[in-house]
Protein backbone atom coordinates (compact mmCIF):
# COMPACT_ATOMS: atom_id res chain seq x y z
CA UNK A 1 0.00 0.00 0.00
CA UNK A 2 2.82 2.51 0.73
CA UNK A 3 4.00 2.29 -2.95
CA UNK A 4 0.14 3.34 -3.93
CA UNK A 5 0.26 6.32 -1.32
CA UNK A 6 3.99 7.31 -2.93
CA UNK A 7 2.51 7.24 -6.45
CA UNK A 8 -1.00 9.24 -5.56
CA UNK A 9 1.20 12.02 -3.85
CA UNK A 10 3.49 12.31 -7.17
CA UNK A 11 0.46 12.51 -9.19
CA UNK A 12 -1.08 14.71 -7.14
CA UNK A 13 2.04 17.18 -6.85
CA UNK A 14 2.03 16.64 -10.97
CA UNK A 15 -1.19 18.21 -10.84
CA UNK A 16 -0.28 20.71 -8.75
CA UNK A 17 -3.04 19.65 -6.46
CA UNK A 18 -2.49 19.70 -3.07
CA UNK A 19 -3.20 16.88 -0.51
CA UNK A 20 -3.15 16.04 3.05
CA UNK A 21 -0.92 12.87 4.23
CA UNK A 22 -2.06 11.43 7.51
CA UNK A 23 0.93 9.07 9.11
CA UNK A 24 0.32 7.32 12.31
CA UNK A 25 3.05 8.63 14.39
CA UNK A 26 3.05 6.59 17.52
CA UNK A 27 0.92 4.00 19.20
CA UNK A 28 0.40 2.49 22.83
CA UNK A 29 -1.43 -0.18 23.67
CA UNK A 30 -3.50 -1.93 21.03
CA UNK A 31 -4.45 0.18 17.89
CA UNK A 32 -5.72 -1.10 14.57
CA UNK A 33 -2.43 0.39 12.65
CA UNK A 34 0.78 0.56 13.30
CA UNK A 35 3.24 3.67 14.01
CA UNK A 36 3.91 4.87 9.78
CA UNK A 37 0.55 3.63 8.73
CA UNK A 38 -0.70 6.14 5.92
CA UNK A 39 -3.67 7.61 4.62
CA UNK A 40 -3.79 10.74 1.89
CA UNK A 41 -6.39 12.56 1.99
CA UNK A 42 -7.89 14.53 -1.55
CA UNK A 43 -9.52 18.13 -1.58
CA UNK A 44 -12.72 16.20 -2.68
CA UNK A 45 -12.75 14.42 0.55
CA UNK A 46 -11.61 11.24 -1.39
CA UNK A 47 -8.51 8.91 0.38
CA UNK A 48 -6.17 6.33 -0.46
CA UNK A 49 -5.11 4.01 2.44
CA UNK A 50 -6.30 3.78 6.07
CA UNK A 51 -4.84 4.66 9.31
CA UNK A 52 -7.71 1.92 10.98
CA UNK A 53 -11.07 3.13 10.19
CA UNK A 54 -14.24 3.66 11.90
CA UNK A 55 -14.67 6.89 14.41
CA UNK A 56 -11.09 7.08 14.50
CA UNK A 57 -10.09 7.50 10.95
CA UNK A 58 -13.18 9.97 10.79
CA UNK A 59 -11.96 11.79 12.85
CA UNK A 60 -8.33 12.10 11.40
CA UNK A 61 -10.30 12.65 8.34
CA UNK A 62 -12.00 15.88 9.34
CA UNK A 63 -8.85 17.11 10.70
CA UNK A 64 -7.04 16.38 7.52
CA UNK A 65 -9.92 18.50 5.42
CA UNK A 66 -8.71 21.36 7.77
CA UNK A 67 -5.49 20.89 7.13
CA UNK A 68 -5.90 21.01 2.99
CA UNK A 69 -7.79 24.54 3.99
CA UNK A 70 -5.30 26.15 6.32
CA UNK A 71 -1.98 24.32 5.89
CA UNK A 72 -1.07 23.96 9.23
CA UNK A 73 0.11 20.88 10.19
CA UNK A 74 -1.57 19.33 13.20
CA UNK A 75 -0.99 15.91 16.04
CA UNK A 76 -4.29 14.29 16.23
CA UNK A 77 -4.46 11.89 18.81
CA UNK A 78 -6.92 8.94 18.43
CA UNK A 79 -8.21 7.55 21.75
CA UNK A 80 -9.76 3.77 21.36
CA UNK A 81 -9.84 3.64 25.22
CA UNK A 82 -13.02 5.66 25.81
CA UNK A 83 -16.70 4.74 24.51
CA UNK A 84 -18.71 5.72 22.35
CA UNK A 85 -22.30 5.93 22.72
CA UNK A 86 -22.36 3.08 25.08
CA UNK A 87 -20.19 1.01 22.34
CA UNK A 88 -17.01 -0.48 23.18
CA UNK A 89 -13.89 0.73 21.04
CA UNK A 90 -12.64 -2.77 19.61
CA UNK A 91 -9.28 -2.16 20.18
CA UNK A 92 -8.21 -0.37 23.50
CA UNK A 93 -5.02 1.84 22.68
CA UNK A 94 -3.87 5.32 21.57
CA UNK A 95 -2.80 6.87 18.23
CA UNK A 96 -0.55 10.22 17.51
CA UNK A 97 -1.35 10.67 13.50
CA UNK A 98 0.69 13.40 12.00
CA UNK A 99 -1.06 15.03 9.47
CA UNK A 100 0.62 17.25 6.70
CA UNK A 101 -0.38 19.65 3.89
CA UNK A 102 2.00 18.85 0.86
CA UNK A 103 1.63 20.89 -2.11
């Protein structure tokens, strides 16, 4: 998957389009990815790759629209500890994802 993230970012950066690359930065305890999991994220709210999915991923997701809009990079951190709506989060851990305009 990392070669498909690598070739949508060229593409994109062809196009002069810009996009927003989330990484997972750092983990504890059990998380869905691992630390330099990937997602890119496209001005039309379209992505390539996952960083875990469900609430989490959403959530990156939204913060990664923001970032396309204001450039400033941003730390989200993903809490699967807590939950939600009287749901259990499946996995239990915490996620740092880095997420980055490049243009």
């Amino acid at each position: 998957m990392s070669e498909e993230i690598y070739r949508e970012i060229e593409r994109a950066l062809e196009r002069e389009e810009a996009v927003a690359l989330a990484t997972v930065a750092r983990t504890r305890g059990s998380t869905p990815r691992k630390t330099g999991a990937k997602m890119v994220v496209r001005r039309d709210g379209s992505f390539l790759g996952t960083i875990g999915g469900g609430c989490g991923e959403a959530e990156v997701w939204q913060e990664a629209m923001e970032t396309l809009e204001d450039g400033v990079a941003r730390i989200v951190t993903v809490d699967l500890t807590e939950p939600v709506d009287g749901e259990d989060k499946i996995c239990g851990g915490v996620m740092d994802v880095l997420v980055e305009r490049l243009s």
